[in-house]
Structure formats: C-alpha cells, structure tokens
PDB file of N, CA and C in Angstrom:
ATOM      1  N   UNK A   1      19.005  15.131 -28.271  1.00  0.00           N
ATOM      2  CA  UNK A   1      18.224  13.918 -28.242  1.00  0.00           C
ATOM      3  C   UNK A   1      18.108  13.367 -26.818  1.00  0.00           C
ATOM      4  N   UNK A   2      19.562  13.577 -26.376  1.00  0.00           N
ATOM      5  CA  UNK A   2      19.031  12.440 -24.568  1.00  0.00           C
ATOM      6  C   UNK A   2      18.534  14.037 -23.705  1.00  0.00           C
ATOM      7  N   UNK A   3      18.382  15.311 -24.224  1.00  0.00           N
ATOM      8  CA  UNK A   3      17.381  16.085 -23.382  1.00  0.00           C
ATOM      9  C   UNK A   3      16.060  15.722 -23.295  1.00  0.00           C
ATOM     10  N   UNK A   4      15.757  15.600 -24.443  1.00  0.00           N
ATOM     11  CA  UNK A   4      14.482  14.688 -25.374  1.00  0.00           C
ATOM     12  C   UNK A   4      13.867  13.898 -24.101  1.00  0.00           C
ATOM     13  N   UNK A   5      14.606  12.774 -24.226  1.00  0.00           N
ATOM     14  CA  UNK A   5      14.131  11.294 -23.803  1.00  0.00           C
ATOM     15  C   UNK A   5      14.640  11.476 -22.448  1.00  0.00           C
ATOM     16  N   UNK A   6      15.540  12.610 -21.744  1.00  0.00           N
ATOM     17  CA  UNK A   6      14.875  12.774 -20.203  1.00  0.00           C
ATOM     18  C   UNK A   6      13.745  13.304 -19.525  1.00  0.00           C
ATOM     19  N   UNK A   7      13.152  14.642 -20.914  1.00  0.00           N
ATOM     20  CA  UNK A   7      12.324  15.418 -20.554  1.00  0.00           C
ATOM     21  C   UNK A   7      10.827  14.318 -20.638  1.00  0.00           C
ATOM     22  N   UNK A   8      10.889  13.248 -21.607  1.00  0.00           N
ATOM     23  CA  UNK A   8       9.823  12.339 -21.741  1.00  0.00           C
ATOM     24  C   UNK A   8       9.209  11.462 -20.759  1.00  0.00           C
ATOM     25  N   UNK A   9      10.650  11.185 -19.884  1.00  0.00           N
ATOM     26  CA  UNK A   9      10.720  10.135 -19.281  1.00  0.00           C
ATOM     27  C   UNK A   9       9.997  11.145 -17.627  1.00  0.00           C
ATOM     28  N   UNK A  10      10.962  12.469 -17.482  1.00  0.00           N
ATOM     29  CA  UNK A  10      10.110  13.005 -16.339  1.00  0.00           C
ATOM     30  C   UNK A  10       8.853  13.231 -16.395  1.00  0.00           C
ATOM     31  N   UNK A  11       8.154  13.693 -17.284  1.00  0.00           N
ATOM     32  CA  UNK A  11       6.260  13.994 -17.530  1.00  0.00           C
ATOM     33  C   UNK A  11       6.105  12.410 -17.309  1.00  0.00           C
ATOM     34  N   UNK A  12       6.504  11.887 -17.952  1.00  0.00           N
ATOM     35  CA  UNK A  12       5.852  10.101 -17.474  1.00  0.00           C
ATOM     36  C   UNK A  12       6.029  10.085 -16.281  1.00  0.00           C
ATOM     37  N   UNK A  13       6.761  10.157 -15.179  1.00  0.00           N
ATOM     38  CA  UNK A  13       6.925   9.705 -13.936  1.00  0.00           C
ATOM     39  C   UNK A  13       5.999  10.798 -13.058  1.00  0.00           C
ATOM     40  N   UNK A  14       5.814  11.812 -13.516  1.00  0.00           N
ATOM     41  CA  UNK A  14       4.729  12.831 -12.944  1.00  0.00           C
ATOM     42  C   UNK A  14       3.390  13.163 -13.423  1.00  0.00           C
ATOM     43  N   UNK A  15       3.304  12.579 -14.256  1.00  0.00           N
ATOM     44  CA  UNK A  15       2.055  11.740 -14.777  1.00  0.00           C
ATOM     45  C   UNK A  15       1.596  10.895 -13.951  1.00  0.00           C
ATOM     46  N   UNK A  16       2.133  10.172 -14.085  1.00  0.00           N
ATOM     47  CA  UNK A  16       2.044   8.846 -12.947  1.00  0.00           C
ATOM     48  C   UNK A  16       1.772   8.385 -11.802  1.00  0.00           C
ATOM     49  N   UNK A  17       2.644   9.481 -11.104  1.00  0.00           N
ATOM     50  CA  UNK A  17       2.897  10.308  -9.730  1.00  0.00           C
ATOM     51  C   UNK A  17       1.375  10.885  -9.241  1.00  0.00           C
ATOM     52  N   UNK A  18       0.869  11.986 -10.257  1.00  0.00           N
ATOM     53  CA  UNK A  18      -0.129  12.592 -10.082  1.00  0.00           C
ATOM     54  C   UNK A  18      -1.453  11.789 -10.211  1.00  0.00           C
ATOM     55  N   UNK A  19      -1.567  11.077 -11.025  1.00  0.00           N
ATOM     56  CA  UNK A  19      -2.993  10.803 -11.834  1.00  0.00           C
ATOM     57  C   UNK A  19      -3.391   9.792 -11.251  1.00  0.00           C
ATOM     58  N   UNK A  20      -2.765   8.898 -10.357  1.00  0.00           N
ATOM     59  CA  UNK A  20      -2.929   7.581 -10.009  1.00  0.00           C
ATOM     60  C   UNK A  20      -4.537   6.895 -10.635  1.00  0.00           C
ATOM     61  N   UNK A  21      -3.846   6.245 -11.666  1.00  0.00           N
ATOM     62  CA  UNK A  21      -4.318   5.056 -12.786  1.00  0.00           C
ATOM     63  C   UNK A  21      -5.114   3.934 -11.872  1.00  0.00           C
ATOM     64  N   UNK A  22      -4.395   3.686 -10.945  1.00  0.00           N
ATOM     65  CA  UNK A  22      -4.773   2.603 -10.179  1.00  0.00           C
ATOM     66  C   UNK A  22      -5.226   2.364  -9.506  1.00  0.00           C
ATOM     67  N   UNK A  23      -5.705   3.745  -8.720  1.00  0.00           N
ATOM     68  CA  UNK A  23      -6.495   3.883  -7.041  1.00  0.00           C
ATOM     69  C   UNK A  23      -6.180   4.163  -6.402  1.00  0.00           C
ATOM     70  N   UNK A  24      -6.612   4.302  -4.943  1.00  0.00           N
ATOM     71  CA  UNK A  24      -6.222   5.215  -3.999  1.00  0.00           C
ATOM     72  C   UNK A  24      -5.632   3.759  -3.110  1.00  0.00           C
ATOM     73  N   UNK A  25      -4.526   4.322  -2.598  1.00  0.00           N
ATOM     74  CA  UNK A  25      -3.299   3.083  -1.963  1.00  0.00           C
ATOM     75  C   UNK A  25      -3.391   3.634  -0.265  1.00  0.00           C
ATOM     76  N   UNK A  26      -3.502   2.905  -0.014  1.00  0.00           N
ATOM     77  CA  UNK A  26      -2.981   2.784   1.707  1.00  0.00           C
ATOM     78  C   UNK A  26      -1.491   3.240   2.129  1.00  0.00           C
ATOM     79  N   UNK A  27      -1.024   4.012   2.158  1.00  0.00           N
ATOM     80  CA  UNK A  27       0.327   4.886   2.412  1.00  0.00           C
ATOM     81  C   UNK A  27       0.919   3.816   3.675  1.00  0.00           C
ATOM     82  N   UNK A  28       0.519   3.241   4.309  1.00  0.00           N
ATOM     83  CA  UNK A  28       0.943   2.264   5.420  1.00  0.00           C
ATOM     84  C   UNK A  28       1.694   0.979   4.558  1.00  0.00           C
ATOM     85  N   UNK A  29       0.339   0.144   3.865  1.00  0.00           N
ATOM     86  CA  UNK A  29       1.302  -0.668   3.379  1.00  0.00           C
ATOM     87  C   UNK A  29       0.792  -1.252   2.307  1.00  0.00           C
ATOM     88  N   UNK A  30       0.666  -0.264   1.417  1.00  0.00           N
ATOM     89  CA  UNK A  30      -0.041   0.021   0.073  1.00  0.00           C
ATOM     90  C   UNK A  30      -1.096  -1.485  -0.756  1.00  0.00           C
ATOM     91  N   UNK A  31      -2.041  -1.343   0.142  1.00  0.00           N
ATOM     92  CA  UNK A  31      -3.028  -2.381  -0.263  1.00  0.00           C
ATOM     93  C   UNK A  31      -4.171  -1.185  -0.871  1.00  0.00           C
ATOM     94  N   UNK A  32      -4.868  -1.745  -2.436  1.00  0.00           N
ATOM     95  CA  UNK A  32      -5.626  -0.745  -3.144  1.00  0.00           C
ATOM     96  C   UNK A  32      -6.721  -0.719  -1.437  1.00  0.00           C
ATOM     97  N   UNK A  33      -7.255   0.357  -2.253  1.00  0.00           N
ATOM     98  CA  UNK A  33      -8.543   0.416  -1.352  1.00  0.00           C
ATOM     99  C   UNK A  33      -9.710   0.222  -2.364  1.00  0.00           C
ATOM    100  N   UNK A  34     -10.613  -0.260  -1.024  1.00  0.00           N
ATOM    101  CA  UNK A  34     -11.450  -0.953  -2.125  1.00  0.00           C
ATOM    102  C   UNK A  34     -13.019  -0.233  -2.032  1.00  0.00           C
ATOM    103  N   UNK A  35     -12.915   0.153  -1.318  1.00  0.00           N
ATOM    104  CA  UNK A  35     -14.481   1.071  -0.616  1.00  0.00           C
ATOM    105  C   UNK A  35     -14.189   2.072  -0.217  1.00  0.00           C
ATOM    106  N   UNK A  36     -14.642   3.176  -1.158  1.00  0.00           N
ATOM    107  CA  UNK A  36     -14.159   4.651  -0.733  1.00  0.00           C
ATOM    108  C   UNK A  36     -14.849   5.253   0.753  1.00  0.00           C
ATOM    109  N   UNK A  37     -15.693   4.472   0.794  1.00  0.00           N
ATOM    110  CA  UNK A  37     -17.298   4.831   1.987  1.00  0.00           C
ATOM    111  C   UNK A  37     -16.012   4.252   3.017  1.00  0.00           C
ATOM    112  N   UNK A  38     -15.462   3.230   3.264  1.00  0.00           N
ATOM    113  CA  UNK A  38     -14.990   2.381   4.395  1.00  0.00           C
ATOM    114  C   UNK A  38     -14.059   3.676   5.279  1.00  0.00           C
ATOM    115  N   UNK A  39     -13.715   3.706   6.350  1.00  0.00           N
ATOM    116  CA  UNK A  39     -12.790   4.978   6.203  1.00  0.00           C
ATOM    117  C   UNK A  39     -11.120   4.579   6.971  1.00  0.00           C
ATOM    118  N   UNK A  40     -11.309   2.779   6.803  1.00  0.00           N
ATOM    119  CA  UNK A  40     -10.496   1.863   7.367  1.00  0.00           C
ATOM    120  C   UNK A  40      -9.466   1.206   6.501  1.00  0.00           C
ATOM    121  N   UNK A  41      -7.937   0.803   6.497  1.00  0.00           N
ATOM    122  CA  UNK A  41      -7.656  -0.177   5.426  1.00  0.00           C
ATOM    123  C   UNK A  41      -7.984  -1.617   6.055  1.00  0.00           C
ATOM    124  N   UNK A  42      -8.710  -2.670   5.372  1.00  0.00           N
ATOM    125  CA  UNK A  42      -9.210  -3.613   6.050  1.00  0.00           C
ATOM    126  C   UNK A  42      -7.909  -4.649   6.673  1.00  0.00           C
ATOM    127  N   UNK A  43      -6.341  -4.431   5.930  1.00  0.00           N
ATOM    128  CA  UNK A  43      -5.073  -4.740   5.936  1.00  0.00           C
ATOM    129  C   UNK A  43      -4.199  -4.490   7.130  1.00  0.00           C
ATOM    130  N   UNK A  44      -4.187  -2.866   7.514  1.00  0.00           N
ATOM    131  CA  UNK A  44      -3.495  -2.192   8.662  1.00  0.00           C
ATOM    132  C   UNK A  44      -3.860  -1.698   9.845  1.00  0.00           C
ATOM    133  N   UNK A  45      -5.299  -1.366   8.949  1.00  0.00           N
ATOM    134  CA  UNK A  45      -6.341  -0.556   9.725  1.00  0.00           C
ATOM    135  C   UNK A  45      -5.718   1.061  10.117  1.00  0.00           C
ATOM    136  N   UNK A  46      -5.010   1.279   9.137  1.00  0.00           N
ATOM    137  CA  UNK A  46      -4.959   2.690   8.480  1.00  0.00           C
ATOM    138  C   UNK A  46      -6.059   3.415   8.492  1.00  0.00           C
ATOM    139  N   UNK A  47      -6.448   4.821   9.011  1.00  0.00           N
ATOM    140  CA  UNK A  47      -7.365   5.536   8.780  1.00  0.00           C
ATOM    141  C   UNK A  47      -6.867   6.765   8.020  1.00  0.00           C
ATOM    142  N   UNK A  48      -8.154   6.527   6.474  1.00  0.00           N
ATOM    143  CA  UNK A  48      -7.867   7.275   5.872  1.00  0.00           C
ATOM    144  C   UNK A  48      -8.707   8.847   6.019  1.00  0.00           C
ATOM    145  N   UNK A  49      -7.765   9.572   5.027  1.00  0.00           N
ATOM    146  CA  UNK A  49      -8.344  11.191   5.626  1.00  0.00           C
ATOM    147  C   UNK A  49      -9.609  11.616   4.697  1.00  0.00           C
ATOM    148  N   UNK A  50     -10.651  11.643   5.359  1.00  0.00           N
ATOM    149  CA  UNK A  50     -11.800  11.780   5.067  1.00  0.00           C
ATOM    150  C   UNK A  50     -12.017  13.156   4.602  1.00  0.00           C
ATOM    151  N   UNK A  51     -12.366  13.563   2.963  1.00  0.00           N
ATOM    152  CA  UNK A  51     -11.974  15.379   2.979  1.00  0.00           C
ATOM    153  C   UNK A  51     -13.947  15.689   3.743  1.00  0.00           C
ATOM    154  N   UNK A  52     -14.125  16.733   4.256  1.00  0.00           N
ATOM    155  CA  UNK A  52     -14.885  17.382   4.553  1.00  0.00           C
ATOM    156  C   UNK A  52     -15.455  17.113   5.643  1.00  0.00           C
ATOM    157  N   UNK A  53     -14.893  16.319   5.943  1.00  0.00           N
ATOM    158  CA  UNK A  53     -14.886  16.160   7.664  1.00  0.00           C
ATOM    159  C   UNK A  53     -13.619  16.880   8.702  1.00  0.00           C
ATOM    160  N   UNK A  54     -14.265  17.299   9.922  1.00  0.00           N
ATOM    161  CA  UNK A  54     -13.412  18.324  10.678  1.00  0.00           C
ATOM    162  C   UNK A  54     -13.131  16.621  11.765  1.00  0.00           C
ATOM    163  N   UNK A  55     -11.373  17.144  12.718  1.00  0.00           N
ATOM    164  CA  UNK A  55     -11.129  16.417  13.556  1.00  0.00           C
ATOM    165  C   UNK A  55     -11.629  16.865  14.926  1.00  0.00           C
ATOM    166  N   UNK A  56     -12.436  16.531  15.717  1.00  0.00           N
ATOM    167  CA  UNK A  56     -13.325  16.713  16.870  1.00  0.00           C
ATOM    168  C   UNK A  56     -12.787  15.865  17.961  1.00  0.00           C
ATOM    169  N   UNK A  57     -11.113  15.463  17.280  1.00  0.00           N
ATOM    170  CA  UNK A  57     -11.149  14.458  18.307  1.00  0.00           C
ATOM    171  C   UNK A  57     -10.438  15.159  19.983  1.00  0.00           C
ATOM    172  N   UNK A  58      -9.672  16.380  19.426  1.00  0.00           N
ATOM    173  CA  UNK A  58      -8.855  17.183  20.194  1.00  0.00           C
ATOM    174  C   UNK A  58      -9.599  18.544  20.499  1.00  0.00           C
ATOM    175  N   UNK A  59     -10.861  19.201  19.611  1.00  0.00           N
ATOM    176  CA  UNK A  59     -11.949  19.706  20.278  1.00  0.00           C
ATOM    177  C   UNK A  59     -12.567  19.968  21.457  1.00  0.00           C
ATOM    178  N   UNK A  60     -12.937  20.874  22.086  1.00  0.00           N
ATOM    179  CA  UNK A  60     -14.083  20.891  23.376  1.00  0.00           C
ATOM    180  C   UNK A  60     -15.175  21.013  22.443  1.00  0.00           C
ATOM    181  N   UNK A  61     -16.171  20.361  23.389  1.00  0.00           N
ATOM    182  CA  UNK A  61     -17.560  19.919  23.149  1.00  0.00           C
ATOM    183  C   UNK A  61     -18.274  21.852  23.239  1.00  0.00           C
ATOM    184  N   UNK A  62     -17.588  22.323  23.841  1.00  0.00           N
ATOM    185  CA  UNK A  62     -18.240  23.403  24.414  1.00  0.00           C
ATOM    186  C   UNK A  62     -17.108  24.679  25.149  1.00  0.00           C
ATOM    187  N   UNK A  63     -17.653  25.563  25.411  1.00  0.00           N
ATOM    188  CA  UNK A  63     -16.985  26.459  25.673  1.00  0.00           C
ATOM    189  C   UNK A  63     -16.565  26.671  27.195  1.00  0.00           C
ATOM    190  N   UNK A  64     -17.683  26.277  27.807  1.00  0.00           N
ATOM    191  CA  UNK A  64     -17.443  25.651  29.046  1.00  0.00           C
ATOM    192  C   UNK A  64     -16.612  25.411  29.661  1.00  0.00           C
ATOM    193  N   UNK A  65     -16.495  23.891  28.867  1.00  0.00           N
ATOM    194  CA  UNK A  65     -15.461  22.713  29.497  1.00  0.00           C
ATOM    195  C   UNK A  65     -14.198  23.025  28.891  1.00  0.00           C
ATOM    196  N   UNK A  66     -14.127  24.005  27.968  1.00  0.00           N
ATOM    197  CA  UNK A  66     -12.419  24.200  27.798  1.00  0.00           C
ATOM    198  C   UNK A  66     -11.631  25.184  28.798  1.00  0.00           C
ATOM    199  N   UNK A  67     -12.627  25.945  29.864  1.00  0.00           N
ATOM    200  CA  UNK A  67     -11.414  26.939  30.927  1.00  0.00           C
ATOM    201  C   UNK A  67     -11.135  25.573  31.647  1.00  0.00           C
ATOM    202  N   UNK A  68      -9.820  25.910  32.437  1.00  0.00           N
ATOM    203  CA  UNK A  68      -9.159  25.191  32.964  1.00  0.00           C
ATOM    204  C   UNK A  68      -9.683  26.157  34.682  1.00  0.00           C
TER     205      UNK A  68
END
C-alpha cells in the first residue's frame, strides 16, 4: 500500500514538473509570462530562449572578418 501511494505521489510531481498547467515562468524570478511574442520578462528583464532562432551574437558577419 505505501508503494502504492509513493508511486502516485511521484507521477503527480512529474506530471506537474512536465506539463506546466500554468505557463511558461521566468526561471530568474518566476513571474508568469504573459506574451509569448515579448522575448523579455517585463519583471527582470530575463531573456527568454527563443526556439528557432540562431545566436549571431558571437558569429562573424562574414568570412572575411573572422581571420585574425
């Protein structure tokens, strides 16, 4: 019986864990988010990770300008 009602209690907490019921949270300092478009928390100013976008920020523009 208490295998039972541990095994119940873990799928609930990884349920939970996984599915988020509630929205997507700011990992900084967990304010919902409220505009998936925004890519800011309006709270921390957390930037969230945008899927299908590449980071260009550490990139060369060109092939060029990356010999040293």
């Amino acid at each position: 019986m208490l295998y039972t009602l541990l095994a119940v209690l873990l799928l609930v907490v990884v349920v939970l864990k996984f599915w988020s019921p509630f929205g997507q949270r700011c990992p900084q300092c967990q304010t919902r988010r409220e505009d998936a478009e925004y890519p800011l928390c309006p709270n921390c100013g957390w930037i969230y990770e945008v899927p299908g976008e590449e980071d260009e920020d550490f990139a060369p523009d060109d092939e060029e300008n990356a010999k040293f």
